[in-house]
C-alpha atoms as a PDB file:
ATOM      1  CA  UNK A   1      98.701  92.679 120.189  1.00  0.00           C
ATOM      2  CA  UNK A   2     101.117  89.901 119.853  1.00  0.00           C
ATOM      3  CA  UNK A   3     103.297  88.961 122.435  1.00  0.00           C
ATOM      4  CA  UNK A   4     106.612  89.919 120.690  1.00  0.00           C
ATOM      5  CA  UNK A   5     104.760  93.337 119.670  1.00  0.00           C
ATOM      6  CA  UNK A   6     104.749  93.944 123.158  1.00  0.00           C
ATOM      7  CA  UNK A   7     108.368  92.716 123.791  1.00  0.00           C
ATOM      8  CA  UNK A   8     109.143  95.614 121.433  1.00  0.00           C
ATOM      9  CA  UNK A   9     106.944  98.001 123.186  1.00  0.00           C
ATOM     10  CA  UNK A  10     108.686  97.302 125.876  1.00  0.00           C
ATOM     11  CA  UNK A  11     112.187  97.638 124.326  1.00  0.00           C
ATOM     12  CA  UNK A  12     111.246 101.398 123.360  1.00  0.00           C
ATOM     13  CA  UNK A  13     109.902 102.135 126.810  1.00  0.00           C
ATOM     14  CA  UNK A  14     113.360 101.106 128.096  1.00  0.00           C
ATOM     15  CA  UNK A  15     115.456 102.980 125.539  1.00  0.00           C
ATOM     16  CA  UNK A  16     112.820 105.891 126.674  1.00  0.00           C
ATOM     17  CA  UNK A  17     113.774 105.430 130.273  1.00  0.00           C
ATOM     18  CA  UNK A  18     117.706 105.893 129.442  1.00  0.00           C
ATOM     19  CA  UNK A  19     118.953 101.879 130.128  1.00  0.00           C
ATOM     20  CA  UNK A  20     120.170 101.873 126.701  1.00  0.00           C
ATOM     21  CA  UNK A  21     120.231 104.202 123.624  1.00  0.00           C
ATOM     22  CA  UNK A  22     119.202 101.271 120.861  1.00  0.00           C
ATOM     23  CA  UNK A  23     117.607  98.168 120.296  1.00  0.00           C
ATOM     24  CA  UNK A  24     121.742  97.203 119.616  1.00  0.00           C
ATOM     25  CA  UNK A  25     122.468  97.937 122.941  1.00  0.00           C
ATOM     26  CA  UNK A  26     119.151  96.487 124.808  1.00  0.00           C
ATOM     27  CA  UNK A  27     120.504  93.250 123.519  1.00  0.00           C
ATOM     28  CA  UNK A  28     123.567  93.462 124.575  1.00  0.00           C
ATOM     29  CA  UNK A  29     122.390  93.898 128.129  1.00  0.00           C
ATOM     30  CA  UNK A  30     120.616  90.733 127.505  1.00  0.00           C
ATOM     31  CA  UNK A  31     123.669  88.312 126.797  1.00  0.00           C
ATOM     32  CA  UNK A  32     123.586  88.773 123.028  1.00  0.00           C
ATOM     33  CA  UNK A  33     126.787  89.518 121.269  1.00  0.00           C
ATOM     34  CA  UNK A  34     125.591  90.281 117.799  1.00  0.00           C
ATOM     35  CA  UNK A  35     122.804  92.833 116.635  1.00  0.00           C
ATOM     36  CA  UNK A  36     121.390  90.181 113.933  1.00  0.00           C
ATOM     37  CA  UNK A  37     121.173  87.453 117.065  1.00  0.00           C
ATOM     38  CA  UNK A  38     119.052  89.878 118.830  1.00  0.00           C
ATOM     39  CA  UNK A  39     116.812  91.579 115.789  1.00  0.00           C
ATOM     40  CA  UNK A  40     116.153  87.615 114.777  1.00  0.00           C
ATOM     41  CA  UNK A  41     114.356  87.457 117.774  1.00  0.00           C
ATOM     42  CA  UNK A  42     112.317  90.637 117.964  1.00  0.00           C
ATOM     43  CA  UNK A  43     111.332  89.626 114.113  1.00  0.00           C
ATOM     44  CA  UNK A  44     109.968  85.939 115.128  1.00  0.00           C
ATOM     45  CA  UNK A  45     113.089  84.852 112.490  1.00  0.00           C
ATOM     46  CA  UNK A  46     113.962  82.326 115.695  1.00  0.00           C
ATOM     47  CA  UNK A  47     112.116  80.539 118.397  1.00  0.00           C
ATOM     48  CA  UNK A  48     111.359  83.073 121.378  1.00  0.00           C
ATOM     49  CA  UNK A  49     113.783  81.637 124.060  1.00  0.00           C
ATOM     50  CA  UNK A  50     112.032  80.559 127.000  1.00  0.00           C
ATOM     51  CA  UNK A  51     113.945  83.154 129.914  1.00  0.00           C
ATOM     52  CA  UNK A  52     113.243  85.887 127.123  1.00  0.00           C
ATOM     53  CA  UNK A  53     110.892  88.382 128.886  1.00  0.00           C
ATOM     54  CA  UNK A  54     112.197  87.389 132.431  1.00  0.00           C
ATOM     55  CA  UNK A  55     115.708  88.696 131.044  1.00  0.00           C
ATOM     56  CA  UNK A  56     114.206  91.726 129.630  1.00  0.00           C
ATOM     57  CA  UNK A  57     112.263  92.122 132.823  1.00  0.00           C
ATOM     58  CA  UNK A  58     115.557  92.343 135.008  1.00  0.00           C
ATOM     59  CA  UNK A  59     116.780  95.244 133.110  1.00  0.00           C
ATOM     60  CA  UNK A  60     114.262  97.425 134.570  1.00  0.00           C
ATOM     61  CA  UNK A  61     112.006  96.720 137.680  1.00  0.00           C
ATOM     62  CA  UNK A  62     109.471  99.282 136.378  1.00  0.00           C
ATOM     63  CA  UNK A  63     108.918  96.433 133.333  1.00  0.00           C
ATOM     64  CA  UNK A  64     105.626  94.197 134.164  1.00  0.00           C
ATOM     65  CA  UNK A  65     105.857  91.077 133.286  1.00  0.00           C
ATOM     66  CA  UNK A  66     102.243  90.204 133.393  1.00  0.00           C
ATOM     67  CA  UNK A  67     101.397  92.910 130.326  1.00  0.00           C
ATOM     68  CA  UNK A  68     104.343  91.360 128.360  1.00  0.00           C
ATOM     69  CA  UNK A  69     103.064  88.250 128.806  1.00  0.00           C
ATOM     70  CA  UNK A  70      99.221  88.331 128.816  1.00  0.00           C
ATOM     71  CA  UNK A  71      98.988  92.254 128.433  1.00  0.00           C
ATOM     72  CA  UNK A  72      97.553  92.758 131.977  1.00  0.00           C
ATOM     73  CA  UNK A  73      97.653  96.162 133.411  1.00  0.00           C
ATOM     74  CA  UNK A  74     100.670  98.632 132.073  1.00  0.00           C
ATOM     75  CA  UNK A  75     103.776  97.843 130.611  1.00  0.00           C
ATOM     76  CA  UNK A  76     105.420  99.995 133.182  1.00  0.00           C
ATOM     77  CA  UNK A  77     105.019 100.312 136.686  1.00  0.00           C
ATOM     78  CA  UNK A  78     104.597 104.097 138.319  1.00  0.00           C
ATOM     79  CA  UNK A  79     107.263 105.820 140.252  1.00  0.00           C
ATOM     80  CA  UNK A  80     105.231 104.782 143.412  1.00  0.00           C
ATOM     81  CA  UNK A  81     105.487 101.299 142.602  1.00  0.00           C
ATOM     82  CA  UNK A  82     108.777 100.516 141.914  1.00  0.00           C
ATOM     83  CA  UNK A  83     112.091 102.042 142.235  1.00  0.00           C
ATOM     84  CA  UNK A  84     114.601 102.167 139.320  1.00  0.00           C
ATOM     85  CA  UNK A  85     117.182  99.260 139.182  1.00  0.00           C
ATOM     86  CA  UNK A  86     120.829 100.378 138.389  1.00  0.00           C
ATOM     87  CA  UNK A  87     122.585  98.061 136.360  1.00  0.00           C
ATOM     88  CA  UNK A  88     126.190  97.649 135.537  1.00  0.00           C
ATOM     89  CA  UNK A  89     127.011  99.053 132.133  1.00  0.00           C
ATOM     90  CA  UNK A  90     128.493  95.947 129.880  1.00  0.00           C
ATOM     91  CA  UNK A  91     128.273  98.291 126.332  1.00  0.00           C
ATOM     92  CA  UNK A  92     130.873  99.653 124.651  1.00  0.00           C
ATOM     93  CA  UNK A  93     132.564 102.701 125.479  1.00  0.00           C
ATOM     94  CA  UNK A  94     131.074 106.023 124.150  1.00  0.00           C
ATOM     95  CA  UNK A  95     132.973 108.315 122.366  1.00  0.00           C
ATOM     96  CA  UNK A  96     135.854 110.596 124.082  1.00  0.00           C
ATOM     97  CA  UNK A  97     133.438 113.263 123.411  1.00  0.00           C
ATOM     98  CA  UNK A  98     130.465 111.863 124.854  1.00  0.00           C
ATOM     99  CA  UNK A  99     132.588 111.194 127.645  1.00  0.00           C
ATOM    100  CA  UNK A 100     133.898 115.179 128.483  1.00  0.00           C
ATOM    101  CA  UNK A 101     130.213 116.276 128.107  1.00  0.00           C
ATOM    102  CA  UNK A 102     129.313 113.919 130.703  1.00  0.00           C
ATOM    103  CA  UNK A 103     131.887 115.002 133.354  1.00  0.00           C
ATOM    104  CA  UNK A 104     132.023 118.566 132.209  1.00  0.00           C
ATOM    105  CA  UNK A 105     127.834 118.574 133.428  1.00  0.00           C
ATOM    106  CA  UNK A 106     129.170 116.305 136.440  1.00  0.00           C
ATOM    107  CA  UNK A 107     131.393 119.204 137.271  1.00  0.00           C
ATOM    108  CA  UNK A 108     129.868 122.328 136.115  1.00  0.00           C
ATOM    109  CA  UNK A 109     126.278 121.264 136.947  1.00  0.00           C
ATOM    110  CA  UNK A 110     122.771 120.980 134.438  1.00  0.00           C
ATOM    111  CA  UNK A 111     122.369 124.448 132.057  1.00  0.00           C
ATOM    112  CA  UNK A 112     119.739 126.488 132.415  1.00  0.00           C
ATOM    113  CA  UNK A 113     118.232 127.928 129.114  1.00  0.00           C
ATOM    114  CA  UNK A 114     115.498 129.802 127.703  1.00  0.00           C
ATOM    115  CA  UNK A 115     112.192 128.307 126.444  1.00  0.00           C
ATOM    116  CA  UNK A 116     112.873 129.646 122.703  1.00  0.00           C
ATOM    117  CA  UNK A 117     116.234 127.000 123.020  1.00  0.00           C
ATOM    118  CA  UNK A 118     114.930 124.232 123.521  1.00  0.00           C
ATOM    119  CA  UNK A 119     114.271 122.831 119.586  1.00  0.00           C
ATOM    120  CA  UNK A 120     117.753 123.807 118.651  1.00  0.00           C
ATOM    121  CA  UNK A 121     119.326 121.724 121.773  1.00  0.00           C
ATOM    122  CA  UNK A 122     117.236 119.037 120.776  1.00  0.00           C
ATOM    123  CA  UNK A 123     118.150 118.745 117.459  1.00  0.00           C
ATOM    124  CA  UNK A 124     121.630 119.639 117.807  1.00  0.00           C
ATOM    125  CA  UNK A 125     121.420 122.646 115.867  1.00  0.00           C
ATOM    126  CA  UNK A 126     122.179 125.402 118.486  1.00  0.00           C
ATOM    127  CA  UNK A 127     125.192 125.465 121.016  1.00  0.00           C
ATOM    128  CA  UNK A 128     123.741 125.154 124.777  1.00  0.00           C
ATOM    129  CA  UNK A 129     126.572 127.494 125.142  1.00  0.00           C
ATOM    130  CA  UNK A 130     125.111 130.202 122.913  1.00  0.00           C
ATOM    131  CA  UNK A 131     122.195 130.440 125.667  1.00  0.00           C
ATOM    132  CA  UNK A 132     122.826 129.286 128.980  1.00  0.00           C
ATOM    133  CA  UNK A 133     123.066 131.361 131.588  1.00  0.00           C
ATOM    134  CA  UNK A 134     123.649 129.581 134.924  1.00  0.00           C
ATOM    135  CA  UNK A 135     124.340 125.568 135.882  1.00  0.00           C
ATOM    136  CA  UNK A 136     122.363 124.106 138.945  1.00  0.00           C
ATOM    137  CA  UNK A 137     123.978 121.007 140.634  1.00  0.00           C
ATOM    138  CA  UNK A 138     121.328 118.459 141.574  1.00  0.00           C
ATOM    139  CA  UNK A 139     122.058 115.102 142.417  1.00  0.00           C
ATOM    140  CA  UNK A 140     118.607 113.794 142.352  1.00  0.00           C
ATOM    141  CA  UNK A 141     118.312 115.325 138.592  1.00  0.00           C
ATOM    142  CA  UNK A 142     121.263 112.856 137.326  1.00  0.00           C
ATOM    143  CA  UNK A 143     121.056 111.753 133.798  1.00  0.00           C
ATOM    144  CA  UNK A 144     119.039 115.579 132.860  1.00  0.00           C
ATOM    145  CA  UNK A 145     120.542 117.565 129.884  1.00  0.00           C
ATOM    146  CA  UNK A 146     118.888 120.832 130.444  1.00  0.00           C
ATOM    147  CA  UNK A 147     117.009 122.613 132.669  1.00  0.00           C
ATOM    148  CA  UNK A 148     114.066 125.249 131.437  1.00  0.00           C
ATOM    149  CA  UNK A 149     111.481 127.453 133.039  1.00  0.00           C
ATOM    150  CA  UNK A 150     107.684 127.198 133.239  1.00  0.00           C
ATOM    151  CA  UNK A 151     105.883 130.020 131.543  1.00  0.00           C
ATOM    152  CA  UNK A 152     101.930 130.306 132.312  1.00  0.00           C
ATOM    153  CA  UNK A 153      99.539 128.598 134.654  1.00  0.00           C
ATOM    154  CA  UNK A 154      98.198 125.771 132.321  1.00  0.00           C
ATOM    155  CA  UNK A 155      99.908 123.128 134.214  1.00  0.00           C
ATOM    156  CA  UNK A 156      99.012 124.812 137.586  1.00  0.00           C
ATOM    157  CA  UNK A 157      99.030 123.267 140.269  1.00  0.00           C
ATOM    158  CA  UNK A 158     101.565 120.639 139.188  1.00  0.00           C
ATOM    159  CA  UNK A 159     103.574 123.307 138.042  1.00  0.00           C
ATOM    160  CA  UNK A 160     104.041 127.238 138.859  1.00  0.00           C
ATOM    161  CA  UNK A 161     104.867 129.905 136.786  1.00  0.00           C
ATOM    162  CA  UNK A 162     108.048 130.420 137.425  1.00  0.00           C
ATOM    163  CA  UNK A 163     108.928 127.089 138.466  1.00  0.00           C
ATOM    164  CA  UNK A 164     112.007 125.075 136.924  1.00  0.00           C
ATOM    165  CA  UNK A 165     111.826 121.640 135.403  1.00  0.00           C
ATOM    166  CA  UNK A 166     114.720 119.309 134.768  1.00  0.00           C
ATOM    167  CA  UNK A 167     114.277 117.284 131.582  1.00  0.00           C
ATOM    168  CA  UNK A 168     116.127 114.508 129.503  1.00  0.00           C
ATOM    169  CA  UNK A 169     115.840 114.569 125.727  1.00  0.00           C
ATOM    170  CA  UNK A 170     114.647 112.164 124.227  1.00  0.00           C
ATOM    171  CA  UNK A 171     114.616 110.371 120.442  1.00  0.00           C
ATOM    172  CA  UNK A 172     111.530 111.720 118.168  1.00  0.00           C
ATOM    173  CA  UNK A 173     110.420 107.777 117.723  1.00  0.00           C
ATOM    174  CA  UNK A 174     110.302 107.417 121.991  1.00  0.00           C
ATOM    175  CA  UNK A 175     107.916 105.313 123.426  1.00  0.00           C
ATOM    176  CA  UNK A 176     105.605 108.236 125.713  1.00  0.00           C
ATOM    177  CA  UNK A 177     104.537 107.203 128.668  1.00  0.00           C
ATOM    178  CA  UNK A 178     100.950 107.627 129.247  1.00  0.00           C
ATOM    179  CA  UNK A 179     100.099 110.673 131.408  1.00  0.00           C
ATOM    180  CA  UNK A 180     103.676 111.770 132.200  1.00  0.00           C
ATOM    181  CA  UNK A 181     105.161 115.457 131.807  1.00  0.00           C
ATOM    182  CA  UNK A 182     107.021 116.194 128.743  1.00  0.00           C
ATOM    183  CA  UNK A 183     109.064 119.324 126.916  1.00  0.00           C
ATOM    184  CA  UNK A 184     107.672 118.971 123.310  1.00  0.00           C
ATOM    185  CA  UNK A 185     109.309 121.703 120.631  1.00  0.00           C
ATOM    186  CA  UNK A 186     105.938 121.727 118.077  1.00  0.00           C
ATOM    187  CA  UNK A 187     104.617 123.778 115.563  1.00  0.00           C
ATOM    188  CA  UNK A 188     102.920 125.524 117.783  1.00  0.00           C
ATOM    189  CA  UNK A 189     105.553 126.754 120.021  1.00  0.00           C
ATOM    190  CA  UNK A 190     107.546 124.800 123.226  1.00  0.00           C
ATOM    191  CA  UNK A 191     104.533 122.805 125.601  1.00  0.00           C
ATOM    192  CA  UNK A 192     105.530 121.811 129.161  1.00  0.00           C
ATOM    193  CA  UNK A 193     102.290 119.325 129.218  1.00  0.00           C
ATOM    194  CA  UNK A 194     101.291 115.800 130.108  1.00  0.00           C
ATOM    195  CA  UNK A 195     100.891 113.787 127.489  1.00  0.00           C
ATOM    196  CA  UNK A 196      98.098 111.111 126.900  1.00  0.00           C
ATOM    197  CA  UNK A 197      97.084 108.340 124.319  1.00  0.00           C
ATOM    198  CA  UNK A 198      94.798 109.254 121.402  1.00  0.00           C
ATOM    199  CA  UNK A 199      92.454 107.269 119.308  1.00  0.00           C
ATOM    200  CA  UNK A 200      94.099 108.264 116.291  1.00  0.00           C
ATOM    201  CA  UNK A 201      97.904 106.225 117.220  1.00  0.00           C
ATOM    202  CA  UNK A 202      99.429 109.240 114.629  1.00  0.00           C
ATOM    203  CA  UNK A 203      98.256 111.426 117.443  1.00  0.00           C
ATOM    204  CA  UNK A 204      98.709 112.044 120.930  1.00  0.00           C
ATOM    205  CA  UNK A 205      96.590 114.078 123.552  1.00  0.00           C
ATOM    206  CA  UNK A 206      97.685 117.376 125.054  1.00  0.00           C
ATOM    207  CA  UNK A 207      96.620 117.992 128.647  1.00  0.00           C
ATOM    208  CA  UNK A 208      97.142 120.452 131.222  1.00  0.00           C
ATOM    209  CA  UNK A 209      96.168 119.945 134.603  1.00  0.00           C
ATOM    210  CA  UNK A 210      94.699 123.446 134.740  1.00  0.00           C
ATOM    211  CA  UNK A 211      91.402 122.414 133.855  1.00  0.00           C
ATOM    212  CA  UNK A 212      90.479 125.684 132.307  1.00  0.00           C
ATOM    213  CA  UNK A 213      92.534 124.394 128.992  1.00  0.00           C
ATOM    214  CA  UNK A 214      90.804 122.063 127.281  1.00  0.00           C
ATOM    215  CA  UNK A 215      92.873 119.270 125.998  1.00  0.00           C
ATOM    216  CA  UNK A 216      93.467 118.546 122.190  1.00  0.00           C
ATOM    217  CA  UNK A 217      95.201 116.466 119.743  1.00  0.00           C
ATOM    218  CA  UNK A 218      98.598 116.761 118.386  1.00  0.00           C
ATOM    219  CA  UNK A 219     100.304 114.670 115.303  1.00  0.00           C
ATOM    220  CA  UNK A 220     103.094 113.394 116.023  1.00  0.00           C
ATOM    221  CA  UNK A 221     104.702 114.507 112.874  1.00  0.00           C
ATOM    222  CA  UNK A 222     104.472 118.167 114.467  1.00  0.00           C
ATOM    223  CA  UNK A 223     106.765 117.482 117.382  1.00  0.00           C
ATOM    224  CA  UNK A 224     110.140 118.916 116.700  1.00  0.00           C
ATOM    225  CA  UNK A 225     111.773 117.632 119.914  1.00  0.00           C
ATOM    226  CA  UNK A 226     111.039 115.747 123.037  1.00  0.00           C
ATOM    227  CA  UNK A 227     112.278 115.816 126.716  1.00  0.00           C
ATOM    228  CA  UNK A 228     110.705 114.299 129.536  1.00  0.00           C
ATOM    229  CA  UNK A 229     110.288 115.849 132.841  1.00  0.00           C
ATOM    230  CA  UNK A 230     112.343 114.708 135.554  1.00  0.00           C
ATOM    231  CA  UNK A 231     112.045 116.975 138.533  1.00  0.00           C
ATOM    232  CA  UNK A 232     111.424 120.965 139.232  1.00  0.00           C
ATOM    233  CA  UNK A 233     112.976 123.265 141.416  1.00  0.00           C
ATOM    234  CA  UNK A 234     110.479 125.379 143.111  1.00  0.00           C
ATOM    235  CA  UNK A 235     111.027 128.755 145.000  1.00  0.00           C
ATOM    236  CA  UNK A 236     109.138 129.455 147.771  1.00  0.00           C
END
């Protein structure tokens, strides 16, 4: 892998994370004031500027710099390792609408809904309102758009039965982060599951951490929906 193939990998692993919702907007962040300035650079049209990755790298602390450059270790950091930097937002405005749904889950809280939702909400197709049934208010859970139970023991003893996770959808073209949690809407129903890298790259892995389910492969042309986990709530 090149070195600007992993500048983009890293690109989609910080639209994953929620810094910005495009390539667009990544540059922006970085100084540039035109999309074409930006996409000349991911496409080797122009000379990669010298402060390039060390610009890219102060978006986001979890970024390594040592895998963009030389590919050594991960392109992110864990949790453990590095804490998430919060930058100052220089993009343009969202939409007024964008903008009430924001400070209506400020206010109200993050909806609760049922597994069977969670494709519709993902796609846009079903009203959260048609199904939710209570909002939780959760600081630490900023930035989640829904919040959905866990059904069964495969993911015991991360996760309980019963248990609540908080999760932030995600685009269907998202960069996964090896070995996190994720929501995924498939063909074969709604998996709460960590996720792992395949040797076919149309595929990813499907793991529980109950080791009595054996992990398998799933193409990614069967995923309906994506959400990654950001927290549970757990009652004792």
């Amino acid at each position: 892998m090149t070195e600007i193939q992993r500048i983009k990998v890293a690109v989609k692993a910080l639209i994953s994370l929620g810094i910005a919702k495009n390539q667009e907007e990544i540059g922006k962040l970085m100084g540039y004031k035109s999309k074409s300035s930006f996409s000349q650079v991911l496409n080797s049209l122009v000379p990669l500027p010298a402060d390039f990755v060390d610009r890219l790298c102060k978006l986001d602390r979890r970024l390594v710099k040592m895998w963009i450059k030389n590919e050594q270790g991960n392109v992110l950091r864990s949790e453990k390792e590095s804490n998430q930097v919060y930058i100052e937002n220089n993009i343009e405005a969202n939409s007024v609408e964008d903008h009430k749904e924001e400070r209506y889950r400020e206010e109200k809280g993050i909806p609760l809904i049922p597994v069977e939702a969670m494709a519709g909400f993902g796609t846009g197709d079903v009203q959260i309102m048609e199904y939710e049934t209570e909002r939780f208010i959760v600081p630490t859970f900023k930035g989640s758009d829904y919040l959905i139970g866990v059904r069964g023991s495969s993911m015991y003893p991360k996760y309980n039965s019963g248990d609540i996770v908080a999760c932030k959808h995600l685009p269907l073209d998202t960069f996964f982060q090896w070995n996190k949690v994720y929501v995924l809407d498939t063909e074969q129903g709604v998996l709460i599951k960590r996720i792992c890298k395949a040797q076919n790259e149309d595929c990813v892995t499907i793991v529980s951490d109950n080791k009595s389910y054996d992990p398998f492969e799933l193409h990614k042309s069967d995923i309906r929906s994506i959400a990654i986990v950001m927290g549970v709530i757990r009652l004792e």
